[in-house]
N, C-alpha and C. Protein backbone atom coordinates (compact mmCIF):
# COMPACT_ATOMS: atom_id res chain seq x y z
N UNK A 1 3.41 -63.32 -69.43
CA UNK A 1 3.91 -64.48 -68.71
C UNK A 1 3.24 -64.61 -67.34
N UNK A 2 2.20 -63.69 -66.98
CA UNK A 2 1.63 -63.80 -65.35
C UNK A 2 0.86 -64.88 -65.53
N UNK A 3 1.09 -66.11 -64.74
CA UNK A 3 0.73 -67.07 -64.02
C UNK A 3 0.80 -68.13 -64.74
N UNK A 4 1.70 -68.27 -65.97
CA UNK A 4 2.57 -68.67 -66.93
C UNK A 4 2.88 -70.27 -66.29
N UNK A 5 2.02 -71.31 -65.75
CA UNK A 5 3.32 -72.16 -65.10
C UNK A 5 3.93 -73.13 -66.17
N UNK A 6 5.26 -73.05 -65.60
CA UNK A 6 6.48 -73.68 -66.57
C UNK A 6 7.16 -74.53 -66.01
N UNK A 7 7.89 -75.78 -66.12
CA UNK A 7 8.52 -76.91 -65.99
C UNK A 7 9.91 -76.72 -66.26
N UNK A 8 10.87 -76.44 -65.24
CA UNK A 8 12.45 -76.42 -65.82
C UNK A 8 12.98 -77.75 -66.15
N UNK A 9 13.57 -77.39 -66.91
CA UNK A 9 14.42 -78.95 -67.14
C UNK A 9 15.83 -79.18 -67.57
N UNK A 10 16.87 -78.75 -66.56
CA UNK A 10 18.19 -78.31 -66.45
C UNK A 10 18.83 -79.01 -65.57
N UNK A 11 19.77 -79.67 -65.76
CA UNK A 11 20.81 -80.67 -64.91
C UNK A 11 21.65 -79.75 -64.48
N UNK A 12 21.90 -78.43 -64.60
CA UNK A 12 23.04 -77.77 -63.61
C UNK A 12 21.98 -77.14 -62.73
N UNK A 13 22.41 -76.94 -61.35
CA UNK A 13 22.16 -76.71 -59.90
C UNK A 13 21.47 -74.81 -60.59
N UNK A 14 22.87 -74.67 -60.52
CA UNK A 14 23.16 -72.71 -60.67
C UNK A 14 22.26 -72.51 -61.93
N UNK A 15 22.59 -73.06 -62.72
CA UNK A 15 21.58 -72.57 -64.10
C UNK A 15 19.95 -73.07 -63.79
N UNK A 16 19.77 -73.94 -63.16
CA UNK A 16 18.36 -74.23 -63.20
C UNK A 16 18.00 -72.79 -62.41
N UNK A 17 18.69 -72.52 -60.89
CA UNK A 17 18.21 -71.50 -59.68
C UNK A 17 17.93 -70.28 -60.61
N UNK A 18 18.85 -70.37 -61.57
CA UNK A 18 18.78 -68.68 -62.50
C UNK A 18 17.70 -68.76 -63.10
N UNK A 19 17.73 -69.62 -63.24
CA UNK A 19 16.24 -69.63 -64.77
C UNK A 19 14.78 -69.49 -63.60
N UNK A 20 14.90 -70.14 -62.32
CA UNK A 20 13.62 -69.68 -61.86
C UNK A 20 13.61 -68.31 -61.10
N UNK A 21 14.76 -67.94 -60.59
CA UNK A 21 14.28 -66.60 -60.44
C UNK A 21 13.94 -65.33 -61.69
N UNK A 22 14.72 -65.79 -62.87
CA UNK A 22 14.36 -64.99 -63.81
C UNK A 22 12.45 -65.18 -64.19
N UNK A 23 12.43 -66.23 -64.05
CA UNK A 23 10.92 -66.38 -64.61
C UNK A 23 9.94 -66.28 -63.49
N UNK A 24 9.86 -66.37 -62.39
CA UNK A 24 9.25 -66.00 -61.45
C UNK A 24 8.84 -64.20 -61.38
N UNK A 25 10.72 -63.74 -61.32
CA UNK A 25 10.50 -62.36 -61.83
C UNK A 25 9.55 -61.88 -62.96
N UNK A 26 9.57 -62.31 -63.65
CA UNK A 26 8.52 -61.95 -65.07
C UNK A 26 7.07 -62.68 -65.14
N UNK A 27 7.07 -63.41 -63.70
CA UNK A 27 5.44 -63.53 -63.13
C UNK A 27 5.02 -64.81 -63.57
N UNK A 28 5.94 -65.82 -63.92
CA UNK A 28 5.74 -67.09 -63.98
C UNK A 28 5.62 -67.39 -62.63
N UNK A 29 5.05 -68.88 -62.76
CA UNK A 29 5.04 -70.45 -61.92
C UNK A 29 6.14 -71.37 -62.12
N UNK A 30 6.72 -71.96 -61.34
CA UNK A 30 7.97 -72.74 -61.73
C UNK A 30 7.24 -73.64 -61.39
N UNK A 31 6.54 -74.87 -61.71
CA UNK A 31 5.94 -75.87 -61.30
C UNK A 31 7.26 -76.83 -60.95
N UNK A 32 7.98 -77.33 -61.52
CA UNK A 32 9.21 -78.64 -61.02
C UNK A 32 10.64 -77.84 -61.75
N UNK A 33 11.59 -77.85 -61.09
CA UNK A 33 12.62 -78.03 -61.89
C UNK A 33 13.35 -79.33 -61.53
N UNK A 34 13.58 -80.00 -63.16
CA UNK A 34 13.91 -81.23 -63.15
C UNK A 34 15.13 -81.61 -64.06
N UNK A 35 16.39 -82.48 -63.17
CA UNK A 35 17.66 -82.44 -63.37
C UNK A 35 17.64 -83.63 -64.48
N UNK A 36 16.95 -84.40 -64.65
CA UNK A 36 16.81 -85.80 -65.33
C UNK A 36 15.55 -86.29 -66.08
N UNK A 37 15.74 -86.92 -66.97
CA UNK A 37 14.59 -87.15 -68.12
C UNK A 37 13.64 -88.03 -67.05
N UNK A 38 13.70 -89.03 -66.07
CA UNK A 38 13.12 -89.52 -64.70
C UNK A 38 12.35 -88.71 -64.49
N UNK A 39 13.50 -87.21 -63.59
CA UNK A 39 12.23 -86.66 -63.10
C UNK A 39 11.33 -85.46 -63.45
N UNK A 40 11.71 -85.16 -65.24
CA UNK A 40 10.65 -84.11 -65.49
C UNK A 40 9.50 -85.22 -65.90
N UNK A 41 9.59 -86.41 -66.75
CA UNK A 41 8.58 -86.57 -66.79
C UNK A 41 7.75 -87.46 -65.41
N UNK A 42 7.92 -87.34 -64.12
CA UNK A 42 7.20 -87.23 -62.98
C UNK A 42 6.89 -86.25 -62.87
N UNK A 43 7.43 -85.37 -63.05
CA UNK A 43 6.62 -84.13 -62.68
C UNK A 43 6.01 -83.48 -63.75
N UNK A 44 6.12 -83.80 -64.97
CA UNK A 44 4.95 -83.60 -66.43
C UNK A 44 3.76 -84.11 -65.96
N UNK A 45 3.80 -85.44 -65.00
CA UNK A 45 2.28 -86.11 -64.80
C UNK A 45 1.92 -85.18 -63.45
N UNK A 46 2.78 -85.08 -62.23
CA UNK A 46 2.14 -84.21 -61.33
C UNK A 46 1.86 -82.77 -61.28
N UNK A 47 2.36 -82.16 -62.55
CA UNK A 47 2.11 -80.36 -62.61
C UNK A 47 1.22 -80.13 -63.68
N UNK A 48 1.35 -80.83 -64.53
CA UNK A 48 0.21 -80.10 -65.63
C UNK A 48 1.17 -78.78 -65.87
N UNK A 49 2.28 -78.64 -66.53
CA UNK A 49 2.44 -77.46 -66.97
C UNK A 49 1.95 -76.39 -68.14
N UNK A 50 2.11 -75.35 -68.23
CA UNK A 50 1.37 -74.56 -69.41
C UNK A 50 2.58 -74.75 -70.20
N UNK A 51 3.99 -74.96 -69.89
CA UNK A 51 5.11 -74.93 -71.24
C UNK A 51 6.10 -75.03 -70.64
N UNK A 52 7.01 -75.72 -70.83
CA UNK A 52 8.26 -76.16 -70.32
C UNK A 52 9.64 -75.70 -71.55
N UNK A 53 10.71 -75.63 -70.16
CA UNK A 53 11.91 -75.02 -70.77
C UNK A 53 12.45 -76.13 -70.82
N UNK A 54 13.39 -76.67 -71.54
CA UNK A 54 14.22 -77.70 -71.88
C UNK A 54 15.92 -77.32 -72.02
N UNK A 55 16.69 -78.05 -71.58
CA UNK A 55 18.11 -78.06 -71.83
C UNK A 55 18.36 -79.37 -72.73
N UNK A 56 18.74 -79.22 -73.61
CA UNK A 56 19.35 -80.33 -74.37
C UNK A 56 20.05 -81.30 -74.01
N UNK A 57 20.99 -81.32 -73.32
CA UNK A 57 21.94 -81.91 -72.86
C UNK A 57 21.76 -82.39 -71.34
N UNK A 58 21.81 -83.14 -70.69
CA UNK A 58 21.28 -83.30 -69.38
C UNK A 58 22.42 -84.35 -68.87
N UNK A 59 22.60 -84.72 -67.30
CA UNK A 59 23.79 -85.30 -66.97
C UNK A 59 23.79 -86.98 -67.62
N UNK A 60 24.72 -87.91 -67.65
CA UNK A 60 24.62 -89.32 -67.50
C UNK A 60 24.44 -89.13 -68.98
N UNK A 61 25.04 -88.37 -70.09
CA UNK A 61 24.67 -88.68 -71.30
C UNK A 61 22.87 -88.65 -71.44
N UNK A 62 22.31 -88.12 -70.65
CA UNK A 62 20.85 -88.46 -71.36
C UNK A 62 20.99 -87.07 -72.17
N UNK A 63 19.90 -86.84 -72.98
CA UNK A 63 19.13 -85.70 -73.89
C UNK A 63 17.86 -85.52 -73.50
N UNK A 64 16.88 -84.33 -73.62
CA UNK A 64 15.64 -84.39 -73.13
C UNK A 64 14.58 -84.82 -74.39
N UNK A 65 15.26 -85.17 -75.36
CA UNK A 65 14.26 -85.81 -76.66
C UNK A 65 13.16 -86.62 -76.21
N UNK A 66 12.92 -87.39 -74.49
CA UNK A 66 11.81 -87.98 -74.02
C UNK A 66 11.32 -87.41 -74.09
N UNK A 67 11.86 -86.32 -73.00
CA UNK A 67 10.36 -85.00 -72.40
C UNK A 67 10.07 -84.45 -73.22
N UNK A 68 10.60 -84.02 -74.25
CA UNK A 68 10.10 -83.36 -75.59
C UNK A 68 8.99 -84.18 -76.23
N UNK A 69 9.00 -85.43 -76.28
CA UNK A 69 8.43 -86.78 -77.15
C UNK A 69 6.83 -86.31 -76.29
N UNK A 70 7.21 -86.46 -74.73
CA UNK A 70 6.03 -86.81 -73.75
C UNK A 70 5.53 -85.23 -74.06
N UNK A 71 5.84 -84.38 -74.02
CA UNK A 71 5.36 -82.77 -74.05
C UNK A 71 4.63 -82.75 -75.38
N UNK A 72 4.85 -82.84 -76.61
CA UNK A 72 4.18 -83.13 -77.45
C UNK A 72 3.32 -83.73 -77.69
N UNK A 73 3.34 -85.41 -76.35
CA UNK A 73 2.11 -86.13 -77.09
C UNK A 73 0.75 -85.78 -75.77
N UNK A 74 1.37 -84.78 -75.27
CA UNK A 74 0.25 -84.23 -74.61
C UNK A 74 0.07 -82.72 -74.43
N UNK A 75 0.51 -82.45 -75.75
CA UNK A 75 0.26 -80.56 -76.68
C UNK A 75 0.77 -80.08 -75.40
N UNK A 76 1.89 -80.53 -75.12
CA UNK A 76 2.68 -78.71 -74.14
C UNK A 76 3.42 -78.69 -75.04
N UNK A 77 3.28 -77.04 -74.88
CA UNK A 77 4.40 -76.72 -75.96
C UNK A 77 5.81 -76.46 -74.89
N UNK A 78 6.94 -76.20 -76.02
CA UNK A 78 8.32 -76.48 -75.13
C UNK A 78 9.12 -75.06 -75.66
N UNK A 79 9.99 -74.94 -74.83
CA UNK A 79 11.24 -73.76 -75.21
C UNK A 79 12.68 -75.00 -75.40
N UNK A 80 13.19 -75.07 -76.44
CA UNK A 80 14.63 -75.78 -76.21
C UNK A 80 15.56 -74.34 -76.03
N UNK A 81 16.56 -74.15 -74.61
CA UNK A 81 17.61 -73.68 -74.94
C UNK A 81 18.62 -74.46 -74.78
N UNK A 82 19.45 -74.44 -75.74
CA UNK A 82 20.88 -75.04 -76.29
C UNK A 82 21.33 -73.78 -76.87
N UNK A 83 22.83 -74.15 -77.00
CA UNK A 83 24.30 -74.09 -77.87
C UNK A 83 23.85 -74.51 -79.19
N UNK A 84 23.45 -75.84 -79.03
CA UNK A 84 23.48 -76.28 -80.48
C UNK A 84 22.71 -75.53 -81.77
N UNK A 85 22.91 -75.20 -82.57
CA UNK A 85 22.32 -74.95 -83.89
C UNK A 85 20.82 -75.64 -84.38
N UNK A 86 20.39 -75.36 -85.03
CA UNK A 86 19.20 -76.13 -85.15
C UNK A 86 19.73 -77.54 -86.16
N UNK A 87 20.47 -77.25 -87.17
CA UNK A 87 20.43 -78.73 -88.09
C UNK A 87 21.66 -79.79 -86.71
N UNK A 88 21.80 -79.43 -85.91
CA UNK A 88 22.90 -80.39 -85.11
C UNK A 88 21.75 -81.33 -83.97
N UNK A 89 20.39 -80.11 -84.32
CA UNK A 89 19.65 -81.50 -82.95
C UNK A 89 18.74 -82.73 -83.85
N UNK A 90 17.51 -83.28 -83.21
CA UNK A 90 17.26 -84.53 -84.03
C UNK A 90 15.87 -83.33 -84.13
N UNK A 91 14.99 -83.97 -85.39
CA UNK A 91 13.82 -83.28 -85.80
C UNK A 91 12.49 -83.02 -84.61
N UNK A 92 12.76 -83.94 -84.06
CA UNK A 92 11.76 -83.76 -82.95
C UNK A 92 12.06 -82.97 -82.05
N UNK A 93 13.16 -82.75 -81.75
CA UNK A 93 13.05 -81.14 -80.98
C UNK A 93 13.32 -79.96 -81.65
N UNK A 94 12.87 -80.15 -83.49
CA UNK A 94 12.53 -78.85 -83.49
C UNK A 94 11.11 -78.40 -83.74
N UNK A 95 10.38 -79.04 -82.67
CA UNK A 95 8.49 -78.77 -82.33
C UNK A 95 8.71 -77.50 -81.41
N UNK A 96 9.91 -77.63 -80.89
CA UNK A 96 9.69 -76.52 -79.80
C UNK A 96 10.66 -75.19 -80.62
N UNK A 97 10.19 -74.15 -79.60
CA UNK A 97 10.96 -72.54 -79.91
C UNK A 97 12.37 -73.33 -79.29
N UNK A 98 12.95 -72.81 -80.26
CA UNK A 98 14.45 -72.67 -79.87
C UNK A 98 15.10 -71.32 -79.77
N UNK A 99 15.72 -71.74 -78.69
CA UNK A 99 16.11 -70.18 -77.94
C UNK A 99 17.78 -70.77 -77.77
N UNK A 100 18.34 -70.16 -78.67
CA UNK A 100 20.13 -70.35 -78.23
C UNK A 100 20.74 -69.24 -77.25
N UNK A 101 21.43 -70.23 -76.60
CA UNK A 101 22.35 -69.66 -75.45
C UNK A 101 23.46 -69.27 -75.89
N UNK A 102 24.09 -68.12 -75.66
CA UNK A 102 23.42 -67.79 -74.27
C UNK A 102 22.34 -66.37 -74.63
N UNK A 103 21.52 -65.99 -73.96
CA UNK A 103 20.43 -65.39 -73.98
C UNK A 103 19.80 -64.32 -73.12
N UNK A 104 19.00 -63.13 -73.25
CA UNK A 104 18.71 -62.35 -72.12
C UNK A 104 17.28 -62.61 -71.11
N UNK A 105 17.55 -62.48 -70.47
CA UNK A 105 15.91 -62.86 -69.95
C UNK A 105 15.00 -62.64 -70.57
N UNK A 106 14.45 -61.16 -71.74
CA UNK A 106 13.78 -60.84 -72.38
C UNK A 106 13.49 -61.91 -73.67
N UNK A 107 14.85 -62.19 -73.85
CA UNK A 107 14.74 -63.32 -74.75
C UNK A 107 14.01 -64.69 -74.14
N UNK A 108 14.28 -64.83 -73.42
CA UNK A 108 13.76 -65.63 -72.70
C UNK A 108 12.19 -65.87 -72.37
N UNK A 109 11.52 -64.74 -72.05
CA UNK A 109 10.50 -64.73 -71.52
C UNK A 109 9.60 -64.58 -73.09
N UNK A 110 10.37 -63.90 -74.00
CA UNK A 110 9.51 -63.86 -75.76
C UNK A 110 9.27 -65.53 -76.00
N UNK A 111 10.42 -66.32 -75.81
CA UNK A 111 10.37 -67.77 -76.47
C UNK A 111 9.30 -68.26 -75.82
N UNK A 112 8.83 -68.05 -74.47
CA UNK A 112 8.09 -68.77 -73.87
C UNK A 112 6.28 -68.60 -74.30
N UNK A 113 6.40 -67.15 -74.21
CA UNK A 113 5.10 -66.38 -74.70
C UNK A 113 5.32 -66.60 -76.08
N UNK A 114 6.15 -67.32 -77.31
CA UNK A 114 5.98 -67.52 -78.44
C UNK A 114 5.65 -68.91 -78.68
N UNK A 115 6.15 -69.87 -77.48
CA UNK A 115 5.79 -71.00 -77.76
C UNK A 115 4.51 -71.87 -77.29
N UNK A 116 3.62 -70.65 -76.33
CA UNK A 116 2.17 -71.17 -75.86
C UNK A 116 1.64 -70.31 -76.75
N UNK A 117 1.35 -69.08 -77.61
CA UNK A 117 0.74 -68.79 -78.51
C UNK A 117 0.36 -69.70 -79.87
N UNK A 118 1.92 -70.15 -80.02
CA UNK A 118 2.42 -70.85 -81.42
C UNK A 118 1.13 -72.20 -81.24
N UNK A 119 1.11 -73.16 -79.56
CA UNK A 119 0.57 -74.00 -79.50
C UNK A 119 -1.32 -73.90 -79.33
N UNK A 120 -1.58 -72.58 -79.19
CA UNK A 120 -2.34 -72.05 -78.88
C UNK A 120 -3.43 -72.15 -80.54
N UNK A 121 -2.59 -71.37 -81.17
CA UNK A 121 -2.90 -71.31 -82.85
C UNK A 121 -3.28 -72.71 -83.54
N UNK A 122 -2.44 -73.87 -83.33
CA UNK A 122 -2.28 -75.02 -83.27
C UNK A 122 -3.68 -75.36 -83.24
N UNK A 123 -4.31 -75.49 -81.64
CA UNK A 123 -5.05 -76.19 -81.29
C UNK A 123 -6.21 -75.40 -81.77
């Protein structure tokens, strides 16, 4: 994961702060963390990330099925963590590693390094 940069994309305050010190710790880049489908994909065009984490669920009723849409149509690969199960989300977010919550950092940091390899193979 050293120099790993990644895109948060979490509408809670406390859970986004956790997720970047965990990944910083394990030698990532946090390029944006972004509370709203608005502003990850502003900051998809200003960071160039290597792979972004996704929350399913985001405030105002949105879902991140955009940023997922936009991450795909420009080969980043994605981590979804959710609750949800895999047959409960829509097919297009299952392009990305899904990592269910709740989870250990280790887990965490595998999905990420599984989902730029996975895109890696891909290309």
């Amino acid at each position: 994961m050293q120099d790993l940069r990644v895109l948060v994309v979490e509408n809670d305050e406390m859970s986004a702060a956790l997720l970047q010190m965990q990944l910083v710790h394990a030698g990532a880049t946090v390029v944006g963390l972004a509370a709203s489908v608005d502003e990850a994909l502003r900051l998809l065009e200003d960071s160039a990330p290597d792979v972004a984490l996704l929350d399913y669920r985001l405030a105002r009723n949105e879902t991140s099925e955009p940023v997922a849409a936009a991450l795909s149509a420009r080969g980043v690969p994605f981590v979804l963590a959710t609750g949800m199960l895999a047959e409960q989300l829509p097919a297009s977010m299952l392009a990305g590693v899904l990592l269910v919550k709740p989870y250990l950092s280790a887990d965490l940091s595998q999905a990420l390094v599984r989902a730029v390899g996975h895109s890696r193979v891909k290309a």
